[in-house]
Each structure stands twice: as C-alpha cells, then as structure tokens.
C-alpha atoms as a PDB file:
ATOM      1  CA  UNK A   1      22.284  21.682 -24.942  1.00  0.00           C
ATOM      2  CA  UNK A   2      25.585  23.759 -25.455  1.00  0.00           C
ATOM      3  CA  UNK A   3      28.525  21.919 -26.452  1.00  0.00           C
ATOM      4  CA  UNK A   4      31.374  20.468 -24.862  1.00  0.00           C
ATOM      5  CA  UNK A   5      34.387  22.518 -23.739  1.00  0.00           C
ATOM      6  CA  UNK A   6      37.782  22.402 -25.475  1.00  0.00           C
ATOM      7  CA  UNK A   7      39.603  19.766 -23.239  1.00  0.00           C
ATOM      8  CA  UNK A   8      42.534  21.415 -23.822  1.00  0.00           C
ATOM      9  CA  UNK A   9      41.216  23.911 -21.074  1.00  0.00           C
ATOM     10  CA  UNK A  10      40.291  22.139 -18.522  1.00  0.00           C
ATOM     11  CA  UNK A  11      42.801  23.495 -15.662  1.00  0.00           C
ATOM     12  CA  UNK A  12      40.872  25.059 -12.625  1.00  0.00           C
ATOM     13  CA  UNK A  13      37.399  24.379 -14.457  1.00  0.00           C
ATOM     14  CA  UNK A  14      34.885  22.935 -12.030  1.00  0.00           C
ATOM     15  CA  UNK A  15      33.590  19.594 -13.514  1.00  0.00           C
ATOM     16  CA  UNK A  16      29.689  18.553 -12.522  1.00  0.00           C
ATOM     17  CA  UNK A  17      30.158  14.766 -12.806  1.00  0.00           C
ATOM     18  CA  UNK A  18      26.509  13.022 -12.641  1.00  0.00           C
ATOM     19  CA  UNK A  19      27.809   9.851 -12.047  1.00  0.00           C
ATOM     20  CA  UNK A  20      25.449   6.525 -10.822  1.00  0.00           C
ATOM     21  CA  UNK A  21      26.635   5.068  -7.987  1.00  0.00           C
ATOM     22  CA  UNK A  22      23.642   3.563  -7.049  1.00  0.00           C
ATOM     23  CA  UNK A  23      25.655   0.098  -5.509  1.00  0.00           C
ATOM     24  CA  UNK A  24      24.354  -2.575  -3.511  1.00  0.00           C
ATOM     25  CA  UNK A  25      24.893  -2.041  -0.005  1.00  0.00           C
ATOM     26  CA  UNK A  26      24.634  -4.694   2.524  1.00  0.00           C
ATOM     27  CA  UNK A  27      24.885  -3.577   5.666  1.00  0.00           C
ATOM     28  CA  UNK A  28      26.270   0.090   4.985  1.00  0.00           C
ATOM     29  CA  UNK A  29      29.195  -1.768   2.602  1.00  0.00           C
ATOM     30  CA  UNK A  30      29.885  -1.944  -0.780  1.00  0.00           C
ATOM     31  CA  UNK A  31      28.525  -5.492  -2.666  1.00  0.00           C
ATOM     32  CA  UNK A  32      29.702  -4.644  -6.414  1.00  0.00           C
ATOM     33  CA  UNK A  33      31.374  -1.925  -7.542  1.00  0.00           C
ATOM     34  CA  UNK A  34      31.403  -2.232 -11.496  1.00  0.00           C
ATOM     35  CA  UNK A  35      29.891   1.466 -11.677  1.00  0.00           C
ATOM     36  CA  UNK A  36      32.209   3.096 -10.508  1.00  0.00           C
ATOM     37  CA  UNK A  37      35.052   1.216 -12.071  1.00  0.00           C
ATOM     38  CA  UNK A  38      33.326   2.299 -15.312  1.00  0.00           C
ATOM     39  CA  UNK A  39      33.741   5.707 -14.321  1.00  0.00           C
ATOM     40  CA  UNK A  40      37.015   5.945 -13.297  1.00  0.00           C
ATOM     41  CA  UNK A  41      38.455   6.548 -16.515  1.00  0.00           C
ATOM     42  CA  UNK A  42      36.709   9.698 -16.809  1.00  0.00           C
ATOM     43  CA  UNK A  43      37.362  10.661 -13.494  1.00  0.00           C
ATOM     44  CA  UNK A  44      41.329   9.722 -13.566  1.00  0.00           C
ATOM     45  CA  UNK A  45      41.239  12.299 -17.751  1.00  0.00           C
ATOM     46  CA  UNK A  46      39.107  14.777 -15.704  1.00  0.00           C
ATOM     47  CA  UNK A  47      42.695  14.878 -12.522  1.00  0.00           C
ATOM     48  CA  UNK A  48      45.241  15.113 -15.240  1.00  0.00           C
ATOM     49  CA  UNK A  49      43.501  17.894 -17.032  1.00  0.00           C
ATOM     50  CA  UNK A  50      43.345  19.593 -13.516  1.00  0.00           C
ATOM     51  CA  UNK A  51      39.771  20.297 -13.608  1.00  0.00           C
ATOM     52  CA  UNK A  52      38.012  20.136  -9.834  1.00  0.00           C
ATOM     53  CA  UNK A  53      35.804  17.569  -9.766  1.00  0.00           C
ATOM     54  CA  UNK A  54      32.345  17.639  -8.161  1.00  0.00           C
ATOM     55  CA  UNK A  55      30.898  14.199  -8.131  1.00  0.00           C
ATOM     56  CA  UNK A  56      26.862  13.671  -7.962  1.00  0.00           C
ATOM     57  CA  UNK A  57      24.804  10.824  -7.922  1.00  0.00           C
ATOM     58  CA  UNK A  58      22.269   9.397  -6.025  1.00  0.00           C
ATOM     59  CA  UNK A  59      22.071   5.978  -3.875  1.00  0.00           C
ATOM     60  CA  UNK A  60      19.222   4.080  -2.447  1.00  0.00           C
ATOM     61  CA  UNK A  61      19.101   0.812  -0.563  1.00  0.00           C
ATOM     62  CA  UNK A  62      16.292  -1.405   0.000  1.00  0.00           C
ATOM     63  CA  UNK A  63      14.372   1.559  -1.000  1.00  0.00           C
ATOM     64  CA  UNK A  64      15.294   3.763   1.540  1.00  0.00           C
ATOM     65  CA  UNK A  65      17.613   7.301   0.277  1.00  0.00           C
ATOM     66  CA  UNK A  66      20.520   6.924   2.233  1.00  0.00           C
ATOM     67  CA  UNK A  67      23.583   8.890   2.721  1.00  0.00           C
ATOM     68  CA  UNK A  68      26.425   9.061  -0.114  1.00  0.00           C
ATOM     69  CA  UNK A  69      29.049   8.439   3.514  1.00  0.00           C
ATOM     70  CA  UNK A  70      29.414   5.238   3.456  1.00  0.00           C
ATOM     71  CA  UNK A  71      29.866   4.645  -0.521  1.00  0.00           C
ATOM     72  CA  UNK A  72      32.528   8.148  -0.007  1.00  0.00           C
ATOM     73  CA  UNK A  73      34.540   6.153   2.532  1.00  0.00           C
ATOM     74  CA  UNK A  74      35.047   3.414   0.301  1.00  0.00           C
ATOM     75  CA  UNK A  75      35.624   5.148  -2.847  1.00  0.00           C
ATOM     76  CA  UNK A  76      38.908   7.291  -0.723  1.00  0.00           C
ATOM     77  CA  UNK A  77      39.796   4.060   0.770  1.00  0.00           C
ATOM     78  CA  UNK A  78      39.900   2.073  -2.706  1.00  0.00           C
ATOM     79  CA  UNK A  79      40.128   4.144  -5.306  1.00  0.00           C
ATOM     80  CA  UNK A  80      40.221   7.958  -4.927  1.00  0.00           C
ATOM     81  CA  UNK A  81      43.048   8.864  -1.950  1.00  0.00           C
ATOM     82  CA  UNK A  82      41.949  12.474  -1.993  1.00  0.00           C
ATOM     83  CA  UNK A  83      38.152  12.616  -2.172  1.00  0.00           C
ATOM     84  CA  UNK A  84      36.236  14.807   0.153  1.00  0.00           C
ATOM     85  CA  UNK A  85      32.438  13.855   1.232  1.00  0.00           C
ATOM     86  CA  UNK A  86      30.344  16.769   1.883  1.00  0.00           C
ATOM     87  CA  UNK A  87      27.516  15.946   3.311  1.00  0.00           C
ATOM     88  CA  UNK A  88      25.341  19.219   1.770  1.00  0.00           C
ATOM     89  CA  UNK A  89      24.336  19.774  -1.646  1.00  0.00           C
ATOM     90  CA  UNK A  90      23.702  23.382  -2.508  1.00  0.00           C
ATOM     91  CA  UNK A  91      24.122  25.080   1.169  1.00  0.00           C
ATOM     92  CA  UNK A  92      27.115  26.563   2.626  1.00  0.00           C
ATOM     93  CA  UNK A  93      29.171  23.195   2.990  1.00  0.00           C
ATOM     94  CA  UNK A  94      29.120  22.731  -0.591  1.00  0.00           C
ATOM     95  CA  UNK A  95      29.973  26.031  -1.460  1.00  0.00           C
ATOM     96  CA  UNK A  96      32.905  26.050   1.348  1.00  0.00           C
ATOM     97  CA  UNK A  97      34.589  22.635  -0.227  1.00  0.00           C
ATOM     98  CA  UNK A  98      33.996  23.550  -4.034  1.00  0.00           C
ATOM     99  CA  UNK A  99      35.593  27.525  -3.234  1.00  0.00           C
ATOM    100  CA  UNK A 100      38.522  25.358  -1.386  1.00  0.00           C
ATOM    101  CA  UNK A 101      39.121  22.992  -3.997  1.00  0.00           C
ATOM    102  CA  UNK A 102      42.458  23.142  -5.358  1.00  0.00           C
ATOM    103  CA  UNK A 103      42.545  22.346  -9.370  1.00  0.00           C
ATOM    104  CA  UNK A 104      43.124  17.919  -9.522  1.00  0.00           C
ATOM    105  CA  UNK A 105      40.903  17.459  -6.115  1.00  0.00           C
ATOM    106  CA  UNK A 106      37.815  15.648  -6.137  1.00  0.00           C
ATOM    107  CA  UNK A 107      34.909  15.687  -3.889  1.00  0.00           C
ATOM    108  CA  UNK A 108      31.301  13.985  -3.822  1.00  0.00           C
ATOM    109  CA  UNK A 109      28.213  15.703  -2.725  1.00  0.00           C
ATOM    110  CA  UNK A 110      25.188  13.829  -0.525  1.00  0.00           C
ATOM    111  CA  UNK A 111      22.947  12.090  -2.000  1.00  0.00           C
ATOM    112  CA  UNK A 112      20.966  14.058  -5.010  1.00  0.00           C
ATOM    113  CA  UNK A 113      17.692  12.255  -4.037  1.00  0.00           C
ATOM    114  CA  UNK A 114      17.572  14.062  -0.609  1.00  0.00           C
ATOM    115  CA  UNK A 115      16.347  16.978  -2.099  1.00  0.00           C
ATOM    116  CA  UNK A 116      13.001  16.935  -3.612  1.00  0.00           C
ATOM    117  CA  UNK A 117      14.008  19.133  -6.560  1.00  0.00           C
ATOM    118  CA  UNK A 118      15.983  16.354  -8.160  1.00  0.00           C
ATOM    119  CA  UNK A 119      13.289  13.560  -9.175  1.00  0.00           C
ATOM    120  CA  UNK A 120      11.075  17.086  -9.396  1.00  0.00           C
ATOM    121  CA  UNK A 121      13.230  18.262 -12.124  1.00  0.00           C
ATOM    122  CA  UNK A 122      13.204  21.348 -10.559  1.00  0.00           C
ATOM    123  CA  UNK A 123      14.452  23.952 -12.537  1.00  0.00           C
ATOM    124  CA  UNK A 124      15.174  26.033 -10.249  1.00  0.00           C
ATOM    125  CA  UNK A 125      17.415  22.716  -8.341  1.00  0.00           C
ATOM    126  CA  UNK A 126      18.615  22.202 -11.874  1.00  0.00           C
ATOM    127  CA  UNK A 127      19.913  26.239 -11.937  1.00  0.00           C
ATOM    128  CA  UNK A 128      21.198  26.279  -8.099  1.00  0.00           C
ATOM    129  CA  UNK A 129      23.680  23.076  -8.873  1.00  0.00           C
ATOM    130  CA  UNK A 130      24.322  24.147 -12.416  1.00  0.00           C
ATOM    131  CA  UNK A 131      25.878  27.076 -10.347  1.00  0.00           C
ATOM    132  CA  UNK A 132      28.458  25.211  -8.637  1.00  0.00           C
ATOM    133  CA  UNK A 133      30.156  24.336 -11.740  1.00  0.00           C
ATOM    134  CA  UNK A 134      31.942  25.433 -14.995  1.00  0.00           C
ATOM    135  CA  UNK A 135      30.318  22.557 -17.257  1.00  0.00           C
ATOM    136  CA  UNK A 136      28.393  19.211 -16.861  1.00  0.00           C
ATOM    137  CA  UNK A 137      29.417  15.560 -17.729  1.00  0.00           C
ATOM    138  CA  UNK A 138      26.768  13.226 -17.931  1.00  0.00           C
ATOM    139  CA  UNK A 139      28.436   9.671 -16.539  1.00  0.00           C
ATOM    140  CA  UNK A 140      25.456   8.242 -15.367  1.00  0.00           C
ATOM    141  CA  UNK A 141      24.421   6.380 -18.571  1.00  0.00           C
ATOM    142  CA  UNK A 142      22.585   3.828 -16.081  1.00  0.00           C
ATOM    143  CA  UNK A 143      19.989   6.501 -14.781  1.00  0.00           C
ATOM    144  CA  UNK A 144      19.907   8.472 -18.123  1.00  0.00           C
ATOM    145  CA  UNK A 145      16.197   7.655 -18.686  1.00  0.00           C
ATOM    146  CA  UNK A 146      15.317   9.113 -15.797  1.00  0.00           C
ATOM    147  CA  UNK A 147      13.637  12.898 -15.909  1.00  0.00           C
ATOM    148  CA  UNK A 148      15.571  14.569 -13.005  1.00  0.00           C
ATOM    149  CA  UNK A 149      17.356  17.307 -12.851  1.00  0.00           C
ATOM    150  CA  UNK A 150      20.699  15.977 -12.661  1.00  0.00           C
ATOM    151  CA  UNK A 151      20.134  14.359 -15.976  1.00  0.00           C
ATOM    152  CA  UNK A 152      18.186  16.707 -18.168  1.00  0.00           C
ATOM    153  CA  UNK A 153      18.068  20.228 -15.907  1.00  0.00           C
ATOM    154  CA  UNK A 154      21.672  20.707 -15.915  1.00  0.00           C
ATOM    155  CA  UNK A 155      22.292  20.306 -19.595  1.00  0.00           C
ATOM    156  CA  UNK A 156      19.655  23.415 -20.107  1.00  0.00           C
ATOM    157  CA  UNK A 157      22.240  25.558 -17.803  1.00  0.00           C
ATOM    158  CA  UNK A 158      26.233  24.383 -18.394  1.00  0.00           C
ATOM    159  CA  UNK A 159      28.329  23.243 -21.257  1.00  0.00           C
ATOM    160  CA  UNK A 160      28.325  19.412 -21.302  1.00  0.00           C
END
C-alpha cells in the first residue's frame, strides 16, 4: 500500500471514495441513513481541499443489485446540492463526468456490484478504476472485510 498524500495538496486531485452506502431501501427510498452521515465529514474535508470527488460503493436490496439512482437522488436532495449520478462505471460516461469535473464537485458512480470484477477482485477492474483517480480513500469501514476490488485492488494501484 503507498501512503497517503500530503493534504495540503489536494486541489484538482481526483479522490476514489469507497464509501458503503449499502441503506435500507423500502420501496426505492431511503429507511436509515447513518452511513452516510458518517461519511460526510470526509466528504465535506475532501470539498474544501478542492479535490474532485468520485464516490463508489455498492447497494443491494432484498438481495437484488440495484441501481445507485435512487440513493443519488436523495443524497443531492439532502445532503450533497451538487452531486452528479452517472450511471456507468469505467465506460465513456464515467470518463466524460470525471474529465468535466471542476475541482470541489462530487459525483457517484453505479453500483460497483454490477460489474463482476468487483466481488471477483479483478485486478484488472481493480487497475481500470484505480485509473480514474489520483489516490484512494477507503470510507467503507462497514464492507472492509470483504475481498473485492474496491477494498483491497485499489490500494495495490493509488496512494490511499
């Protein structure tokens, strides 16, 4: 694992943020949202350093994968005013919003578990979203004992 960046730095750095935001959903809304109050903090330091911050995580309900939409919509509407969904992972969406981002913005990919590379721990899914970013932060402490690649691929590839 390489180390951690000098925070000093952060401006225009793109920020991997494995974050779980695995909520309850009942009926495509929200039930508790302690996670992501939890990670707030981080995210808020992460804005006033200026880095651009690319949110992962994954969400299931009742089993099922399910988009990261819904949970995106209420995240803008409580919490972040200025985070982008992008419903894509590595392909050209992705690439489009991250290239756009301007240094402060936010955005939050689709749902990690939609791509079988992820509970895989694909290294080669670990290298193509290590790619999208300047350095990793694991948030996720939740789903940290979990062998995916967005937990234990990307630290191999980016400073975290």
């Amino acid at each position: 694992m390489k180390s951690v960046l000098n925070l000093k730095s952060l401006a225009g750095k793109k920020a991997l943020v494995r974050v779980d935001f695995n909520l309850p959903l009942k009926k495509g809304r929200v039930q508790d949202d302690f996670r992501v109050k939890k990670t707030l903090p981080l995210i808020r330091a992460l804005q006033k350093k200026k880095a651009k911050i690319i949110l992962i995580s994954h969400l299931e309900n009742n089993g099922k994968i399910v988009s990261l939409r819904p949970l995106a919509r209420y995240l803008k509407k409580h919490y972040l005013k200025n985070l982008k969904f992008v419903p894509d992972i590595l392909g050209r969406q992705a690439k489009k919003a991250i290239s756009a981002m301007q240094n402060g913005d936010s955005i939050i990919l689709e749902n990690l578990r939609m791509e079988a590379g992820e509970k895989k721990n694909d290294e080669k899914f670990a290298r193509r979203l290590a790619s999208l970013a300047d350095f990793y932060v694991n948030e996720a402490f939740s789903a940290s004992h979990r062998k995916h690649a967005s937990i234990v691929g990307l630290p191999k590839f980016l400073p975290s």
